[in-house]
Protein backbone atom coordinates (compact mmCIF):
# COMPACT_ATOMS: atom_id res chain seq x y z
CA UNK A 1 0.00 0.00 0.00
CA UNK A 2 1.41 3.69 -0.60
CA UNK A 3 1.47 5.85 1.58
CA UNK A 4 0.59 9.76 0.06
CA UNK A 5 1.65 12.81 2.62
CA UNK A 6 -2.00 14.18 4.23
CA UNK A 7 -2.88 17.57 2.11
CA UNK A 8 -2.72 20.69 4.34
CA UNK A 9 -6.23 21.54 5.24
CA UNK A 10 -5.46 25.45 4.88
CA UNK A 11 -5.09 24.70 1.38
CA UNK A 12 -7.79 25.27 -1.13
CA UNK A 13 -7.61 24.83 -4.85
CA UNK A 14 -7.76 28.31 -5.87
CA UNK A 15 -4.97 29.51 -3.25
CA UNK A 16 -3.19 25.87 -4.75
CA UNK A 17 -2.51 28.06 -7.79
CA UNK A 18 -1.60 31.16 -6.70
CA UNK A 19 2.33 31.77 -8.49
CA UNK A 20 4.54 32.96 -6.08
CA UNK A 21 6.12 36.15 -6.38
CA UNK A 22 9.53 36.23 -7.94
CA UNK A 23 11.70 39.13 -7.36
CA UNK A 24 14.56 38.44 -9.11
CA UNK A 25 12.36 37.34 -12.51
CA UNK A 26 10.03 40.72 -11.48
CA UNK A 27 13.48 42.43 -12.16
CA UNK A 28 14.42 41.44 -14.72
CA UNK A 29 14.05 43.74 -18.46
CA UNK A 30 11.90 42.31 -20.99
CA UNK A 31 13.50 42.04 -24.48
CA UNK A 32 10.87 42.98 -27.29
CA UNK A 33 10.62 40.22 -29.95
CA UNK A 34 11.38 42.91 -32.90
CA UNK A 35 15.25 43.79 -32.25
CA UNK A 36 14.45 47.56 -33.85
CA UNK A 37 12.27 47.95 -30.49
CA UNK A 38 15.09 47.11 -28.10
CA UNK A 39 16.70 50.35 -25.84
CA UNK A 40 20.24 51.29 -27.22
CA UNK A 41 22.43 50.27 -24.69
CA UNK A 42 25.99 52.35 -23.37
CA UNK A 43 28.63 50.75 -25.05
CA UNK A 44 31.05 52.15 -22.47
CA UNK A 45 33.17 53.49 -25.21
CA UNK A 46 34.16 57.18 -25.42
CA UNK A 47 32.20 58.73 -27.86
CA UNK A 48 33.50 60.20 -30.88
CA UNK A 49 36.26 60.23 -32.95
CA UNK A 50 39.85 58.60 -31.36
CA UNK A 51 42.30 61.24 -32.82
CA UNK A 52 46.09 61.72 -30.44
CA UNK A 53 44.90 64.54 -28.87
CA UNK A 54 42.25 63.55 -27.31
CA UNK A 55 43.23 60.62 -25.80
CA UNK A 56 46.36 62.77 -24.65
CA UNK A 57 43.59 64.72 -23.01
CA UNK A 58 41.70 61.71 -21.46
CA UNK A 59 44.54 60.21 -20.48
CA UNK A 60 46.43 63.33 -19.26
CA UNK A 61 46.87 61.81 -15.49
CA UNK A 62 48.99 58.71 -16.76
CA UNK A 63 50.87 60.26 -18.74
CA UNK A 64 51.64 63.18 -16.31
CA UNK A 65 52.69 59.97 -13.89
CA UNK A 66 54.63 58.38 -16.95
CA UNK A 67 52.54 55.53 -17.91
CA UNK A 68 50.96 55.16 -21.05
CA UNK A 69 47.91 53.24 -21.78
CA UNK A 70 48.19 50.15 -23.22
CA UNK A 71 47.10 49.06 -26.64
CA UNK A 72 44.26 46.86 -25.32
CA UNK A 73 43.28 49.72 -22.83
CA UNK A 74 42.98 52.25 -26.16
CA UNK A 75 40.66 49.44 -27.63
CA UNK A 76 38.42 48.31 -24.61
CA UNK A 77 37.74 51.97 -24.18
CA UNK A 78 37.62 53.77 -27.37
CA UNK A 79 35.89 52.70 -30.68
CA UNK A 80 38.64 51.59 -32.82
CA UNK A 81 39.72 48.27 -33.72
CA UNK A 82 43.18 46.82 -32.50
CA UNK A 83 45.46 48.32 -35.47
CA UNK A 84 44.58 51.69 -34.61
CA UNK A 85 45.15 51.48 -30.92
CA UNK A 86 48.09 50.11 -31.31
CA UNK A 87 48.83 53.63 -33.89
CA UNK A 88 47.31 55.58 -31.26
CA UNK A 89 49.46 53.89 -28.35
CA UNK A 90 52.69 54.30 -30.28
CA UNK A 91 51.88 58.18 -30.70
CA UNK A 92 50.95 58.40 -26.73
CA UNK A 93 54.41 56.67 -26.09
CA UNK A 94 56.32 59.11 -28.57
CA UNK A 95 54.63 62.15 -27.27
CA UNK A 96 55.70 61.35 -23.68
CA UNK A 97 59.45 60.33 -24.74
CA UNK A 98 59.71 63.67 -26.54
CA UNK A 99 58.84 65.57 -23.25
């Protein structure tokens, strides 16, 4: 014979169904099926153009303190691909070896 656990007698059907709150899955952001609908989202690059002088100007503390930003540094935080940080980080490097 099997023995089934005794059913709580506080429970009724309709309060049986009742969905538990979720915080976490309240939380969360709902993605729109149609991609053109989504929110743009920071890219956590520096806007604009990359040009020598303005990361000289972004990066004016390091280089005041002698270090130079590295090549993957120029790339994670500006929009340019790896070819041109490395240009940019060469230029950064002469600049400060010329002062």
């Amino acid at each position: 014979m099997e023995v089934t656990p005794a059913a709580d007698p506080g429970v009724t059907p309709e309060t049986a169904l009742e969905v538990t709150p979720h915080p976490a899955l309240e939380a969360a952001r709902v993605i729109p099926a149609d991609p053109r609908e989504r929110p743009s989202m920071p890219s956590g690059k520096q806007p604009g153009p990359a040009t020598p002088e303005r990361l000289a100007e972004f990066y004016a503390a390091d280089l005041a303190a002698g270090r130079v930003p590295s090549k993957r540094q120029i790339k994670r935080e500006w929009p340019v691909g790896y070819d041109t940080a490395s240009d940019l980080h060469d230029h950064l490097a002469a600049a400060m070896a010329a002062t």
